[in-house]
Structure formats: C-alpha cells, structure tokens
N, C-alpha and C. Protein backbone atom coordinates (compact mmCIF):
# COMPACT_ATOMS: atom_id res chain seq x y z
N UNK A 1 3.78 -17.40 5.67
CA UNK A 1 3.21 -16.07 5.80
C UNK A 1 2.12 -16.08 6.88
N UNK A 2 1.85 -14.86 7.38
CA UNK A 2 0.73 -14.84 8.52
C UNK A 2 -0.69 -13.83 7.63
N UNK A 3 -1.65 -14.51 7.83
CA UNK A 3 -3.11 -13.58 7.47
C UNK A 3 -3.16 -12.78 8.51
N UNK A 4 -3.47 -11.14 8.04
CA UNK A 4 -4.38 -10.91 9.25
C UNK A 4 -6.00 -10.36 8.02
N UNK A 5 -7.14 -10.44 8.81
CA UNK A 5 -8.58 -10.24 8.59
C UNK A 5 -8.40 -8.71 8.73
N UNK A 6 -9.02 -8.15 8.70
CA UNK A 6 -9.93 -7.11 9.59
C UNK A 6 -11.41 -7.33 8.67
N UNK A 7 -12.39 -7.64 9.77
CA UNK A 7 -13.92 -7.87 9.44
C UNK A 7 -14.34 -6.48 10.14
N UNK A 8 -15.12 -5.79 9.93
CA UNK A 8 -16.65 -4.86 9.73
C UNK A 8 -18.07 -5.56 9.92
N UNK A 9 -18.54 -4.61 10.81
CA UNK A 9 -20.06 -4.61 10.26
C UNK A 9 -20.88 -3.61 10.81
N UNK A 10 -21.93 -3.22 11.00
CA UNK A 10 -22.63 -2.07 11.04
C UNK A 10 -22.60 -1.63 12.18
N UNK A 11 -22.09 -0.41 12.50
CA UNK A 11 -21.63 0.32 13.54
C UNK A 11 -20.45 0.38 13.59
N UNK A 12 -19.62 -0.35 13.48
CA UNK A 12 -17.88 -0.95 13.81
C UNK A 12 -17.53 1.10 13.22
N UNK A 13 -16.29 1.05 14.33
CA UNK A 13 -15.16 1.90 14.55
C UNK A 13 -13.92 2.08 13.68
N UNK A 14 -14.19 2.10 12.66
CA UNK A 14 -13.08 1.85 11.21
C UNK A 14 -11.96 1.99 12.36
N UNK A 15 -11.37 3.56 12.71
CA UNK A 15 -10.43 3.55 13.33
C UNK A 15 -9.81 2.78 14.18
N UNK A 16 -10.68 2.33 15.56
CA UNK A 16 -10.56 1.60 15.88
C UNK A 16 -9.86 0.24 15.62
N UNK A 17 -10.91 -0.41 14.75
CA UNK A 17 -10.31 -1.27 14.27
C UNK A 17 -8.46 -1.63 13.38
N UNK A 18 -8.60 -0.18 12.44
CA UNK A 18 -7.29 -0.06 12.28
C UNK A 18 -6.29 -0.16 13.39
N UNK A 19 -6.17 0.47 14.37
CA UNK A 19 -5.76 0.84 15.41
C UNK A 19 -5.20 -0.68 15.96
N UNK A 20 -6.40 -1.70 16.04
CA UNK A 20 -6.44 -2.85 16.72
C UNK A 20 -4.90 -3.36 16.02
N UNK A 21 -5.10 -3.19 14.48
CA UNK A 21 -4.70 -4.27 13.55
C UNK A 21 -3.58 -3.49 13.39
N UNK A 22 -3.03 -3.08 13.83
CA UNK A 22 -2.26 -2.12 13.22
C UNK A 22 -0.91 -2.58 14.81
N UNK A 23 -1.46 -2.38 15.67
CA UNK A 23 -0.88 -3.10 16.98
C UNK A 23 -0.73 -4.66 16.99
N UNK A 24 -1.55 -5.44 16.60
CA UNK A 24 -1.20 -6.91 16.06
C UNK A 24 0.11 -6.81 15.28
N UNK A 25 -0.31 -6.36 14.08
CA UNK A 25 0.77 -6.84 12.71
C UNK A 25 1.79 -6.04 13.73
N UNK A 26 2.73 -5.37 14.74
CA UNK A 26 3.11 -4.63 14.79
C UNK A 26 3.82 -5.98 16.22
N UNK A 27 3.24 -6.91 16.69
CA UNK A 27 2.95 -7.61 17.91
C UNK A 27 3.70 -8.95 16.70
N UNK A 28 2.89 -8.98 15.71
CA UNK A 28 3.80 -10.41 15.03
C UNK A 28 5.02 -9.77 14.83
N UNK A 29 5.03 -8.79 13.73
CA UNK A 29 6.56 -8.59 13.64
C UNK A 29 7.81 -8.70 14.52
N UNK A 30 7.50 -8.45 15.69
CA UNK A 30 8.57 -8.11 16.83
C UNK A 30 8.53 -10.14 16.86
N UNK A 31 7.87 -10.69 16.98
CA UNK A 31 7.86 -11.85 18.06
C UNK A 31 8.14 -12.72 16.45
N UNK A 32 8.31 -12.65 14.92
CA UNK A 32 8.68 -13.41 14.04
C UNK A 32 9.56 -12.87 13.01
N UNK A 33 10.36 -11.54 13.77
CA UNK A 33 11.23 -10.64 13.23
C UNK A 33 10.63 -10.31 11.92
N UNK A 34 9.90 -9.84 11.95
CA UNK A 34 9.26 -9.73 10.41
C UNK A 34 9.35 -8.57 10.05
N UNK A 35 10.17 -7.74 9.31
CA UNK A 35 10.40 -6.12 8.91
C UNK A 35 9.32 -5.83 8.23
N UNK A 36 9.22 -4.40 7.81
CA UNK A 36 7.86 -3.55 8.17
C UNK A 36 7.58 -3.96 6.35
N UNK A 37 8.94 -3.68 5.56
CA UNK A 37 8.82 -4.01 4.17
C UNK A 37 7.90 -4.74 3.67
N UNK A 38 7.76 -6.11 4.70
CA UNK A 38 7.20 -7.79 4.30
C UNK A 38 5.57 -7.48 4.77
N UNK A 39 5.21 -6.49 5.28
CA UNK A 39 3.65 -6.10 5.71
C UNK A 39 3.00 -5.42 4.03
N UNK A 40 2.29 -6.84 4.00
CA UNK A 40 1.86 -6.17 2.56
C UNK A 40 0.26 -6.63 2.70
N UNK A 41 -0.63 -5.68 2.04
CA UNK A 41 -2.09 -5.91 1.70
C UNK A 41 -2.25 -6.99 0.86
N UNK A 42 -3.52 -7.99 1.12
CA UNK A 42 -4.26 -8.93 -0.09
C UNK A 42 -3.73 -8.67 -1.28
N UNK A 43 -4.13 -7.54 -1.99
CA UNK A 43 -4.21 -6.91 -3.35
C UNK A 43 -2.24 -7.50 -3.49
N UNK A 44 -1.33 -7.81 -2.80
CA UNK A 44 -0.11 -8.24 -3.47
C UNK A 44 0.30 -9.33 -3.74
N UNK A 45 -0.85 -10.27 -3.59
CA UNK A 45 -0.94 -11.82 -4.65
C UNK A 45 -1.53 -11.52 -5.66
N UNK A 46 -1.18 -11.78 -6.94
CA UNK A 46 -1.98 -11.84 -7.91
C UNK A 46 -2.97 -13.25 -7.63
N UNK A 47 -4.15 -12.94 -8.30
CA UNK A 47 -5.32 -14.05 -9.05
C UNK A 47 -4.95 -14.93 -10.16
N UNK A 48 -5.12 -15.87 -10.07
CA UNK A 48 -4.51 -16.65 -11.37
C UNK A 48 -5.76 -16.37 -12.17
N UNK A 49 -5.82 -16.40 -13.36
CA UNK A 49 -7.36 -16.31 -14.56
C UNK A 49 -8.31 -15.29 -13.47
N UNK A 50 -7.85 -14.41 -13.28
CA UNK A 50 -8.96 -14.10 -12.66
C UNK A 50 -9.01 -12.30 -13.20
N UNK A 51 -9.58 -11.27 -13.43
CA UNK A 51 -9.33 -9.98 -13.60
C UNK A 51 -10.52 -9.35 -12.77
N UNK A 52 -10.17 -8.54 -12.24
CA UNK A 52 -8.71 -7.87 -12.16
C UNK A 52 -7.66 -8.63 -11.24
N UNK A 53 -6.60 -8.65 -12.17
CA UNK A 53 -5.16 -9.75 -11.66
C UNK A 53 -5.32 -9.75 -9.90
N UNK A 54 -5.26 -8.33 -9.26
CA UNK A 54 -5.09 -8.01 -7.80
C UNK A 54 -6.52 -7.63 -7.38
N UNK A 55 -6.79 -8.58 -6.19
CA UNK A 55 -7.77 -7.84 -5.31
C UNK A 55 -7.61 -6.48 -4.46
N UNK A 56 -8.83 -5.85 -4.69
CA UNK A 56 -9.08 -4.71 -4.00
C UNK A 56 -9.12 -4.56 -2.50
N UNK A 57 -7.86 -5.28 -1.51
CA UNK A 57 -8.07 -6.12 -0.41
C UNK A 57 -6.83 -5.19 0.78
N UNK A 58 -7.37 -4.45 1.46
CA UNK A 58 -8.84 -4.59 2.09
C UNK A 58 -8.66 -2.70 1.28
N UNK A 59 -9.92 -3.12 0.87
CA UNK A 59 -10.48 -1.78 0.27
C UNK A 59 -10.59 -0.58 0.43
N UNK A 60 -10.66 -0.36 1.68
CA UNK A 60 -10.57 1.16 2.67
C UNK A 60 -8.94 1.56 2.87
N UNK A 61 -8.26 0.68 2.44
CA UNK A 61 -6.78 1.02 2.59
C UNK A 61 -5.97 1.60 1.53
N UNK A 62 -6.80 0.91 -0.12
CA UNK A 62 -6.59 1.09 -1.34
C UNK A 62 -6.79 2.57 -1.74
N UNK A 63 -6.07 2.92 -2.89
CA UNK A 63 -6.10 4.53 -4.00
C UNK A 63 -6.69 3.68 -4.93
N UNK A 64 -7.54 3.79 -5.42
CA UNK A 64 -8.23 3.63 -6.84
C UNK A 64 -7.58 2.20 -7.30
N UNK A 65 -8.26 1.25 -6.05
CA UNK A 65 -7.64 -0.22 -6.17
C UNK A 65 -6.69 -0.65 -6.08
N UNK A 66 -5.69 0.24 -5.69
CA UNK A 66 -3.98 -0.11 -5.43
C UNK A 66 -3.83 0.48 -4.54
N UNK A 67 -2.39 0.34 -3.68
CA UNK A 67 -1.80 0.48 -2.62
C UNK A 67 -1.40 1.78 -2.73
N UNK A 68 -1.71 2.63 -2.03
CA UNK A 68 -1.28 4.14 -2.56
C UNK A 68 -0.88 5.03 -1.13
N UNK A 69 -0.99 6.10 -0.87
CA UNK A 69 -1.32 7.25 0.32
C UNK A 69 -1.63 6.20 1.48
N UNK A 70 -3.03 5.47 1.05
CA UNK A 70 -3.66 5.27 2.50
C UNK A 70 -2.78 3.84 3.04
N UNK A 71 -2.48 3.00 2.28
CA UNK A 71 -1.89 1.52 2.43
C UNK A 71 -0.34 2.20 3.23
N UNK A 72 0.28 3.48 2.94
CA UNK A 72 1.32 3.80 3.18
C UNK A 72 0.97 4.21 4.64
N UNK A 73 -0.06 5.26 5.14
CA UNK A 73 -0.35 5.79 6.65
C UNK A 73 -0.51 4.84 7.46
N UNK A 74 -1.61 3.60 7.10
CA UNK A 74 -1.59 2.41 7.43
C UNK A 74 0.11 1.56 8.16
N UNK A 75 1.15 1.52 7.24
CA UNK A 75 2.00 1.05 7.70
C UNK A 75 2.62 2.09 8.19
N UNK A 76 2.50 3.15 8.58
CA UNK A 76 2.87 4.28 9.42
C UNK A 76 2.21 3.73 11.28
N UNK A 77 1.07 3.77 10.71
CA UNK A 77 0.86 3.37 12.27
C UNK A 77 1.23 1.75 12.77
N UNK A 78 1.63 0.81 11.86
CA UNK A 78 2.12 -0.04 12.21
C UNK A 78 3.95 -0.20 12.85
N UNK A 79 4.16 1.03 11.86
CA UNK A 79 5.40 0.88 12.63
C UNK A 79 5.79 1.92 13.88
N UNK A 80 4.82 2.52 13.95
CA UNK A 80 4.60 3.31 14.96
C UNK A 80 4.38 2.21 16.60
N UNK A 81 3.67 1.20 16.27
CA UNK A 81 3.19 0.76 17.29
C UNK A 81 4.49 -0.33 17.75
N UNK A 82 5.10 -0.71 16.26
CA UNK A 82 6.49 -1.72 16.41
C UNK A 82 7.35 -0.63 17.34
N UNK A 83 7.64 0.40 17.14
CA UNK A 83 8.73 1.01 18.09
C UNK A 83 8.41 1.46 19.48
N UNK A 84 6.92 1.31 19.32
CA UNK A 84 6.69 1.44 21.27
C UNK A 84 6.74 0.08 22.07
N UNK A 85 7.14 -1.08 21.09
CA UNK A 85 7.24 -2.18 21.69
C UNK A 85 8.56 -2.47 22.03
N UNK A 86 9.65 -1.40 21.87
CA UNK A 86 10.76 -1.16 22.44
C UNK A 86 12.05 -2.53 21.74
C-alpha cells in the first residue's frame, strides 16, 4: 500500500492542500494502476484494542467520524485529476 500525509499548520490553504493531494493520489494511481475504489482514508484500518475501532483520519474529510459526503467529493477531485492525466 502507499501512505499519503496531508500535514497543516497555521495559515495553510486547506484547499490548496487538498488540491495538492488530490493530484498526487491521482499521479500514483496512473503510474501503479491503482483504481479509484482502492483510495481509501486512515479511518479504513481498524485499531486493534483500541476504541474507537477506526481513526478519525484525516478528519476534515470525515461525516461525524466516518467516511461520508466529504471523503466522497474528495475522491471526486481525485478522479477528476486521474482523467486529465489522459
């Protein structure tokens, strides 16, 4: 599997940054054939002994700690950026 981060800190360009990461994951896929399905947030490993089972990861992407609306627009613009890579 491949990590990607996205780090913050005071001032940072949320959008932006999405934007960045969103063109990466979009840059691996093409170059490790990786379909859009297999682009999944932190929060889809579980924690062993740990509760809550799933991290809240990355948080600004999450509905009320799960993958919801925003985790979905998110891979909207990822695959947005996969099909301008022709």
């Amino acid at each position: 599997s491949i990590g990607i981060e996205m780090c913050e800190h005071r001032g940072n360009n949320r959008e932006a940054t999405l934007n960045r990461t969103a063109k990466l994951a979009a840059v691996l896929m093409k170059k490790n054939d990786i379909p859009l399905r297999n682009v999944v947030p932190h929060y889809h490993w579980p924690r062993r002994g740990r509760n809550p089972a799933n991290k809240n990861c990355p948080h600004f992407l999450m509905d009320n700690g799960r993958p919801g609306g925003k985790w979905r627009t998110f891979l909207n613009r990822v695959n947005y950026q996969y099909r301008r890579l022709g």
